[in-house]
N, C-alpha and C. Protein backbone atom coordinates (compact mmCIF):
# COMPACT_ATOMS: atom_id res chain seq x y z
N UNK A 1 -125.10 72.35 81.74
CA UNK A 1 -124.23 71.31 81.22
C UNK A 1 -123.80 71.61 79.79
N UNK A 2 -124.69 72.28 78.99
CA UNK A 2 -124.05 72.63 77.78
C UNK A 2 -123.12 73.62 77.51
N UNK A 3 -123.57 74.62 78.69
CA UNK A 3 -122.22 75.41 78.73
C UNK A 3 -120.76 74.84 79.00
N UNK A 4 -120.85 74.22 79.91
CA UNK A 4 -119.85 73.15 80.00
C UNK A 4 -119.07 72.63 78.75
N UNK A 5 -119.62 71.64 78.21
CA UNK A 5 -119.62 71.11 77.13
C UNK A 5 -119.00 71.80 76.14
N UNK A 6 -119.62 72.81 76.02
CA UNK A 6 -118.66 74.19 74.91
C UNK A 6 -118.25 74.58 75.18
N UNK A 7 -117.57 75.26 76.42
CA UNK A 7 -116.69 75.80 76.88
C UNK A 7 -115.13 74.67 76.76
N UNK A 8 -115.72 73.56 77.11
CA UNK A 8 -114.43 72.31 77.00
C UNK A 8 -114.09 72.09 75.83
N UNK A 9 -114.59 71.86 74.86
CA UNK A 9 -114.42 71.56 73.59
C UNK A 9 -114.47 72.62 72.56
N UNK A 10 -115.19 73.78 72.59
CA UNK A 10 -114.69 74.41 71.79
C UNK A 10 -113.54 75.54 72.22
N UNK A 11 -113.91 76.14 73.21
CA UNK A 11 -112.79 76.98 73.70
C UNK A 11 -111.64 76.44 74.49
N UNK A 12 -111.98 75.79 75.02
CA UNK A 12 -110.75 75.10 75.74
C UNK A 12 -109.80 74.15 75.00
N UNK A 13 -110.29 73.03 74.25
CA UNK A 13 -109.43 72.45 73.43
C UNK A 13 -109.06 72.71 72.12
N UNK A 14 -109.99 73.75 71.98
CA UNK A 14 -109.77 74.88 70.12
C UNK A 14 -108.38 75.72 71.12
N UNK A 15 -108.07 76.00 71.96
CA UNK A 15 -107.06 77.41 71.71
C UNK A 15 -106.19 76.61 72.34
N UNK A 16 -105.69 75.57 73.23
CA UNK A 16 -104.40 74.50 73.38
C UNK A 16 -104.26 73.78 72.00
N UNK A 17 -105.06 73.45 71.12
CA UNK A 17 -105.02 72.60 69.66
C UNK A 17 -104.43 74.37 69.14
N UNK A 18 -104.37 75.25 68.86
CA UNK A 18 -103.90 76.27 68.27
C UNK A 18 -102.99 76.85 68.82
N UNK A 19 -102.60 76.84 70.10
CA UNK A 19 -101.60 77.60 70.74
C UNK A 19 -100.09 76.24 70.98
N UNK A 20 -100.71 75.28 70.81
CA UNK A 20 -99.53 74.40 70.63
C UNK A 20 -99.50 74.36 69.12
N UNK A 21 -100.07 74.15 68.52
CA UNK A 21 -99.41 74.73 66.88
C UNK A 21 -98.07 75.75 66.83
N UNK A 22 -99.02 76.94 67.28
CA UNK A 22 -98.23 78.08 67.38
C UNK A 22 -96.92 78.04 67.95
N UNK A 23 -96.80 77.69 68.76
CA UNK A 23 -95.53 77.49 69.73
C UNK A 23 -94.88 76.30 69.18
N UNK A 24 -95.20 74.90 69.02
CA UNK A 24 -94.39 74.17 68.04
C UNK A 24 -93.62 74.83 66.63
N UNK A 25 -94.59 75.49 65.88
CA UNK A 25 -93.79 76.02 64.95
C UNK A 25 -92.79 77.07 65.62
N UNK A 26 -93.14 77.99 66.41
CA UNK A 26 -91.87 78.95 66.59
C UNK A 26 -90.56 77.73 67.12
N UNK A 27 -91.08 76.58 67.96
CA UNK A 27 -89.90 75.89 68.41
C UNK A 27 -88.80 75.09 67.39
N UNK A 28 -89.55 75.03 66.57
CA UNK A 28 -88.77 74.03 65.01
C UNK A 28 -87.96 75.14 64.56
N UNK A 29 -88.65 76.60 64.19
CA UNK A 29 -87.77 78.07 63.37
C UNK A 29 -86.65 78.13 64.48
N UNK A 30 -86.76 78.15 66.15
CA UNK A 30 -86.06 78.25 66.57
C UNK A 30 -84.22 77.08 66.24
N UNK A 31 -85.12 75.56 66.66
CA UNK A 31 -84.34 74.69 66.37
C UNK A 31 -83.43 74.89 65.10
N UNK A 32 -84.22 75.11 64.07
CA UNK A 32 -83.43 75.07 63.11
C UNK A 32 -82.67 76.39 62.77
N UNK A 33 -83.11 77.81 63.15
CA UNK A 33 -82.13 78.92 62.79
C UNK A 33 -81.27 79.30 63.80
N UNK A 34 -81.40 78.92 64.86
CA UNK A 34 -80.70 79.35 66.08
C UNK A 34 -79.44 78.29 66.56
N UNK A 35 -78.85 78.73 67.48
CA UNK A 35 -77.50 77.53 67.99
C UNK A 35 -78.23 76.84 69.56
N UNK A 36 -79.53 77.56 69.68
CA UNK A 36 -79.51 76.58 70.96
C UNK A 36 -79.43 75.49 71.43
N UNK A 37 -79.31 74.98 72.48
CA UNK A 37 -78.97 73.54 73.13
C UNK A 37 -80.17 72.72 73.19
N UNK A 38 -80.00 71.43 72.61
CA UNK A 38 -81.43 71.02 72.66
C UNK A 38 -81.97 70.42 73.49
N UNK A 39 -81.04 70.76 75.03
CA UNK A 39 -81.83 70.79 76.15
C UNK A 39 -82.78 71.82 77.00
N UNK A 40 -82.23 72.89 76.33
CA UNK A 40 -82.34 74.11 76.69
C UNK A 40 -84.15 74.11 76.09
N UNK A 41 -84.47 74.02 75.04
CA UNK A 41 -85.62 73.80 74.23
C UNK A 41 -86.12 72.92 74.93
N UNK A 42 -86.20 71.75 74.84
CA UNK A 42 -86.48 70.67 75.78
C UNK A 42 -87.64 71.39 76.68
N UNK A 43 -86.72 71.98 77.66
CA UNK A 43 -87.23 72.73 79.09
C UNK A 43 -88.37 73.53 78.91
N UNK A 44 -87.50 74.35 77.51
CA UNK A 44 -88.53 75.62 77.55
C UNK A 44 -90.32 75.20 76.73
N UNK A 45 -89.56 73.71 76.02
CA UNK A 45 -91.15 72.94 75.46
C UNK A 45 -92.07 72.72 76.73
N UNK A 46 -91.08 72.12 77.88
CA UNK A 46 -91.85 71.77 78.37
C UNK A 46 -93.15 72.95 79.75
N UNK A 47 -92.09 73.75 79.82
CA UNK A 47 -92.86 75.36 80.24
C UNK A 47 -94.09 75.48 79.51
N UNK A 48 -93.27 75.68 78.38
CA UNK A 48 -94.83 76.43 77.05
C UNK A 48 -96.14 75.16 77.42
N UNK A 49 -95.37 73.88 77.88
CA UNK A 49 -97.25 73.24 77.23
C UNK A 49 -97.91 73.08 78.49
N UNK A 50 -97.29 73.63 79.81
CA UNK A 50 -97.98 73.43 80.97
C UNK A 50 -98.58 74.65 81.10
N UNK A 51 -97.83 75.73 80.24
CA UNK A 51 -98.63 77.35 80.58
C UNK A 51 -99.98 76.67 79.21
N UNK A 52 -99.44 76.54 78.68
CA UNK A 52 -100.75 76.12 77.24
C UNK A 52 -102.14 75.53 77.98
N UNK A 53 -101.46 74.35 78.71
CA UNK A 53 -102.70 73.64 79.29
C UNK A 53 -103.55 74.57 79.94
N UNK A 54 -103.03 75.08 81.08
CA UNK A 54 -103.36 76.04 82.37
C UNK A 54 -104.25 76.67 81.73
N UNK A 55 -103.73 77.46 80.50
CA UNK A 55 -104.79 78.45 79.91
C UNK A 55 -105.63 78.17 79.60
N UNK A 56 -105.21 76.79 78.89
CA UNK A 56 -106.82 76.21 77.73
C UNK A 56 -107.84 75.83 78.92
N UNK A 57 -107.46 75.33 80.29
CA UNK A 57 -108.66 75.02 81.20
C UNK A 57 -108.90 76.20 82.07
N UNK A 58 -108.21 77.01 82.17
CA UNK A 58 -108.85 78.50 81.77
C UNK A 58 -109.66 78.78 81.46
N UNK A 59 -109.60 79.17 80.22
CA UNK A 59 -110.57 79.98 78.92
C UNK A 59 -111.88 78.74 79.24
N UNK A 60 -111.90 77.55 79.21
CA UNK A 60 -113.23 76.61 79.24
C UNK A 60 -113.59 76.71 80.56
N UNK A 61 -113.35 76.72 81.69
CA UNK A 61 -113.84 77.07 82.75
C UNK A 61 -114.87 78.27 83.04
N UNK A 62 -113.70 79.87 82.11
CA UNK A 62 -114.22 80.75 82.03
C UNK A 62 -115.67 80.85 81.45
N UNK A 63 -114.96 80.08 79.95
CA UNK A 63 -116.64 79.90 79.02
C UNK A 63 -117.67 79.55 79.73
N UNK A 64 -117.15 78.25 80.34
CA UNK A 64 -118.53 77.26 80.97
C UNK A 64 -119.17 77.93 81.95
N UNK A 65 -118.14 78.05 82.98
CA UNK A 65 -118.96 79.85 84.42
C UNK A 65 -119.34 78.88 85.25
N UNK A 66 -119.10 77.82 84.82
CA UNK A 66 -119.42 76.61 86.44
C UNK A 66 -118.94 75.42 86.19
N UNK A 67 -118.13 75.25 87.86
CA UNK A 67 -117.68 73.70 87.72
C UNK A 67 -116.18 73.49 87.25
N UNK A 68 -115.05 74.90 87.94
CA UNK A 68 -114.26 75.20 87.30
C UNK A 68 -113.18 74.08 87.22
N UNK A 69 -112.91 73.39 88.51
CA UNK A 69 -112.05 72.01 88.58
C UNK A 69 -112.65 71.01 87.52
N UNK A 70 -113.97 70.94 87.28
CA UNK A 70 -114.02 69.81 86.50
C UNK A 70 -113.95 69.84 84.92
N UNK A 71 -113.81 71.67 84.83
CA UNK A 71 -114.02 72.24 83.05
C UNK A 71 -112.64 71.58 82.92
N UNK A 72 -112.09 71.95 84.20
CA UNK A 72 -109.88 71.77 83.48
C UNK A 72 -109.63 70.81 83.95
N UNK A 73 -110.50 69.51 84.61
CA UNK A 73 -109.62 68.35 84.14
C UNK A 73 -110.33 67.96 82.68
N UNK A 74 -111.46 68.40 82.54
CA UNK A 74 -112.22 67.81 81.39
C UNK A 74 -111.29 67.88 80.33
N UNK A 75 -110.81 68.95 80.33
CA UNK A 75 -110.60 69.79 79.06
C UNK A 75 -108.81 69.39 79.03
N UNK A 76 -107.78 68.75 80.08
CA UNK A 76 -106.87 68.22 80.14
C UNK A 76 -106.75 67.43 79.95
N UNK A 77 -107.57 66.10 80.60
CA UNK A 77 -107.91 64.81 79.96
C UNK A 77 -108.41 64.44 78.33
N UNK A 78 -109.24 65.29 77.95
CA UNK A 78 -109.27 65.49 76.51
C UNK A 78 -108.22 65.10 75.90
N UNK A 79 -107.52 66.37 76.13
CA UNK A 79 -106.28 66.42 75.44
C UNK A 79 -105.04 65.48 75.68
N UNK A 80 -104.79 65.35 76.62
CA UNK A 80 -103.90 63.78 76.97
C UNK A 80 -104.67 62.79 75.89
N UNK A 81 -105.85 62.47 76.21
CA UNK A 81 -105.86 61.05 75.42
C UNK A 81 -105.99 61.33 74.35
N UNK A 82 -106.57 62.00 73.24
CA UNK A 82 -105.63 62.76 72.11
C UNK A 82 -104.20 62.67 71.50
N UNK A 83 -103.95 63.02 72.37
CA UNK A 83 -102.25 63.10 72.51
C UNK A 83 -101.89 61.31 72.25
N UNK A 84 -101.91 60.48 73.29
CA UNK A 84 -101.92 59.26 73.29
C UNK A 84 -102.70 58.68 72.26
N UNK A 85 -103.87 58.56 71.81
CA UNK A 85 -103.97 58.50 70.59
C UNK A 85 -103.59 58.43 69.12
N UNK A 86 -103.18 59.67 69.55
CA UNK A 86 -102.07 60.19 68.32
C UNK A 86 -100.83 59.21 67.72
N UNK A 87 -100.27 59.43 68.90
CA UNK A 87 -99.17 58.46 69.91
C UNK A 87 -99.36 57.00 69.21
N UNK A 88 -100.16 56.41 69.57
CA UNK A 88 -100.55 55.49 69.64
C UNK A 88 -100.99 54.64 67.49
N UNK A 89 -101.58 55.70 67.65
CA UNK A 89 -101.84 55.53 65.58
C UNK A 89 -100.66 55.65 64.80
N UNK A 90 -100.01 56.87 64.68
CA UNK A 90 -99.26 57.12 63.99
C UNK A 90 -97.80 56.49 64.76
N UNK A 91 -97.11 56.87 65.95
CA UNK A 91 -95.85 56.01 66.00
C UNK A 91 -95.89 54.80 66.71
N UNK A 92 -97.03 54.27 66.65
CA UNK A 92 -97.07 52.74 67.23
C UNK A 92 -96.37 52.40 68.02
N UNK A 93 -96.52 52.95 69.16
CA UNK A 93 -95.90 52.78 70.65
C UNK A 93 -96.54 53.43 71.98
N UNK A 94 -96.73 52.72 72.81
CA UNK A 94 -97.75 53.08 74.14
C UNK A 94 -96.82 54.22 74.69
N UNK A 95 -97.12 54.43 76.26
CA UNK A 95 -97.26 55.20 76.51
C UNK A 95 -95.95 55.04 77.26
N UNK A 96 -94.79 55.92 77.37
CA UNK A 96 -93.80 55.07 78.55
C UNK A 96 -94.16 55.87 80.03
N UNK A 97 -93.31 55.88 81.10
CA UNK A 97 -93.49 56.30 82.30
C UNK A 97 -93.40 57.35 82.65
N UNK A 98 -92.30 57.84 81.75
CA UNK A 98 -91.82 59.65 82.03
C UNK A 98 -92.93 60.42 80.89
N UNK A 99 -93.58 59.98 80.09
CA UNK A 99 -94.45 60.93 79.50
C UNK A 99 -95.67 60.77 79.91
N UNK A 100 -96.40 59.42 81.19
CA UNK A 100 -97.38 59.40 81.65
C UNK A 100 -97.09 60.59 82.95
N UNK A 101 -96.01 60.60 83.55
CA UNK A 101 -96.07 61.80 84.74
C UNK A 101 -95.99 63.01 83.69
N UNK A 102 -95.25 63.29 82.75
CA UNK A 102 -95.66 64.18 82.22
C UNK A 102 -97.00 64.75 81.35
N UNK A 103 -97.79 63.74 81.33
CA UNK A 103 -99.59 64.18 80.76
C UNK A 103 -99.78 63.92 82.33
N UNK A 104 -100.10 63.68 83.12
CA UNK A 104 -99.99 63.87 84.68
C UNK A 104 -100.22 65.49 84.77
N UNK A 105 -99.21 65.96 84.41
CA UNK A 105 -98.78 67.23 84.81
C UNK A 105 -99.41 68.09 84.30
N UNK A 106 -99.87 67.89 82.99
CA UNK A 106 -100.91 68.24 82.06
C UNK A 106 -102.25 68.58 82.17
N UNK A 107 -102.25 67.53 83.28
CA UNK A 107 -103.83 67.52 83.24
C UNK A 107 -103.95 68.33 84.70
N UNK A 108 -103.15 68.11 85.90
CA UNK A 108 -102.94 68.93 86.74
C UNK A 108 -102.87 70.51 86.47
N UNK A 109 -102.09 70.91 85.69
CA UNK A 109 -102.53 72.13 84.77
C UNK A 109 -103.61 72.99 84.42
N UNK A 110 -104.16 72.13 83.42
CA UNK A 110 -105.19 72.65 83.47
C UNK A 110 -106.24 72.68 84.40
N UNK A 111 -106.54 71.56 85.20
CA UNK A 111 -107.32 71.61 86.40
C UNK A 111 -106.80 72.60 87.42
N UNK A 112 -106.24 73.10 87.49
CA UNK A 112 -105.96 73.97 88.04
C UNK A 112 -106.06 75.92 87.38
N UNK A 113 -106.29 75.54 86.18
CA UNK A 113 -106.25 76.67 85.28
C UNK A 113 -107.66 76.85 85.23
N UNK A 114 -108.58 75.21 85.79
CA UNK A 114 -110.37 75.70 85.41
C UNK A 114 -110.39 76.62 86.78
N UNK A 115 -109.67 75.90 87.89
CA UNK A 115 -110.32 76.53 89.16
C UNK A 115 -110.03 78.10 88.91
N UNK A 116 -109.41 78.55 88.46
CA UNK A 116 -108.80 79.77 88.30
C UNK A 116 -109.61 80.25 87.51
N UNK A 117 -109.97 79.94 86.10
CA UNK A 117 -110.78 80.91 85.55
C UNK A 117 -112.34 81.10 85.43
N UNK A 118 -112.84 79.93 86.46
CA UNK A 118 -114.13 80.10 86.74
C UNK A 118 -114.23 81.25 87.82
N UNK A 119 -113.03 81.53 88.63
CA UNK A 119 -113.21 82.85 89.26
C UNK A 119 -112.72 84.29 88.85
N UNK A 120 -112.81 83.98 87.49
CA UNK A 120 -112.29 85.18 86.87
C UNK A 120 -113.42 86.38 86.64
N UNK A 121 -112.98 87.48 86.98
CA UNK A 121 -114.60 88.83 86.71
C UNK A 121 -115.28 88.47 85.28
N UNK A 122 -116.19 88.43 85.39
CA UNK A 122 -117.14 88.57 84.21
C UNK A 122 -117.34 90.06 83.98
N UNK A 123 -117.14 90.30 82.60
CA UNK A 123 -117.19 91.48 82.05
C UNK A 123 -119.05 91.21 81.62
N UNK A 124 -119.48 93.06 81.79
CA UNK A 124 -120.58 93.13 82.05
C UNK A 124 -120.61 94.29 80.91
N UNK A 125 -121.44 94.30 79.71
CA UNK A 125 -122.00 95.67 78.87
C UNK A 125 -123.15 96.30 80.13
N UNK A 126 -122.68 97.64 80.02
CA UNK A 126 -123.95 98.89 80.24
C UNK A 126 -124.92 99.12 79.16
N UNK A 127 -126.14 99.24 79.67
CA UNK A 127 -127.11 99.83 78.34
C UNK A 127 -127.60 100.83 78.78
């Protein structure tokens, strides 16, 4: 269970908390130096944070090494209510309908990203 536990929270929600950094900022340099359509961005935001999720319940699945469906909803749900949180403190407004199917999707994501990387090869040192 503690593997678990750290695998969800530190690896799994440390590298979606850093890889959506990352990708937000390239999306703002984009917005602002480029002519694209800001639907076009839109789309491609919304690509980047479902591959983001996938990974982050990934990598915590991987960490944890058991229990891969439940590392990536853990580790999706996390982050949704986070998100809503956020949401919720700073622009003082719930949650509407199209961004609940979209943390939906989120969390589907990554639960699907644990099942995946709990079956990923474990790398093995020779001595």
């Amino acid at each position: 269970m503690k593997k678990l536990i750290q695998g969800v929270l530190g690896y799994g929600i440390g590298s979606i908390f850093l890889l959506m950094l990352i990708a937000s900022g390239l999306f703002a340099l984009l917005l602002r130096f480029t002519t694209l359509d800001y639907g076009v961005l839109n789309q491609a935001s919304l690509l980047t944070g479902i591959s983001i999720l996938a990974f982050g319940g990934m990598l915590a699945a991987y960490k944890g090494e058991q229990k891969g469906w439940l590392s990536g909803a853990f580790t999706g749900i996390l982050f949704v209510l986070a998100m809503i949180l956020f949401q919720i403190i700073f622009e003082n407004r719930w949650v509407s309908l199209a961004q609940a199917s979209y943390f939906g999707g989120l969390i589907v994501a990554s639960w699907l990203g644990g099942m995946i990387g709990v079956n990923l090869p474990k790398r093995t040192v020779k001595r």
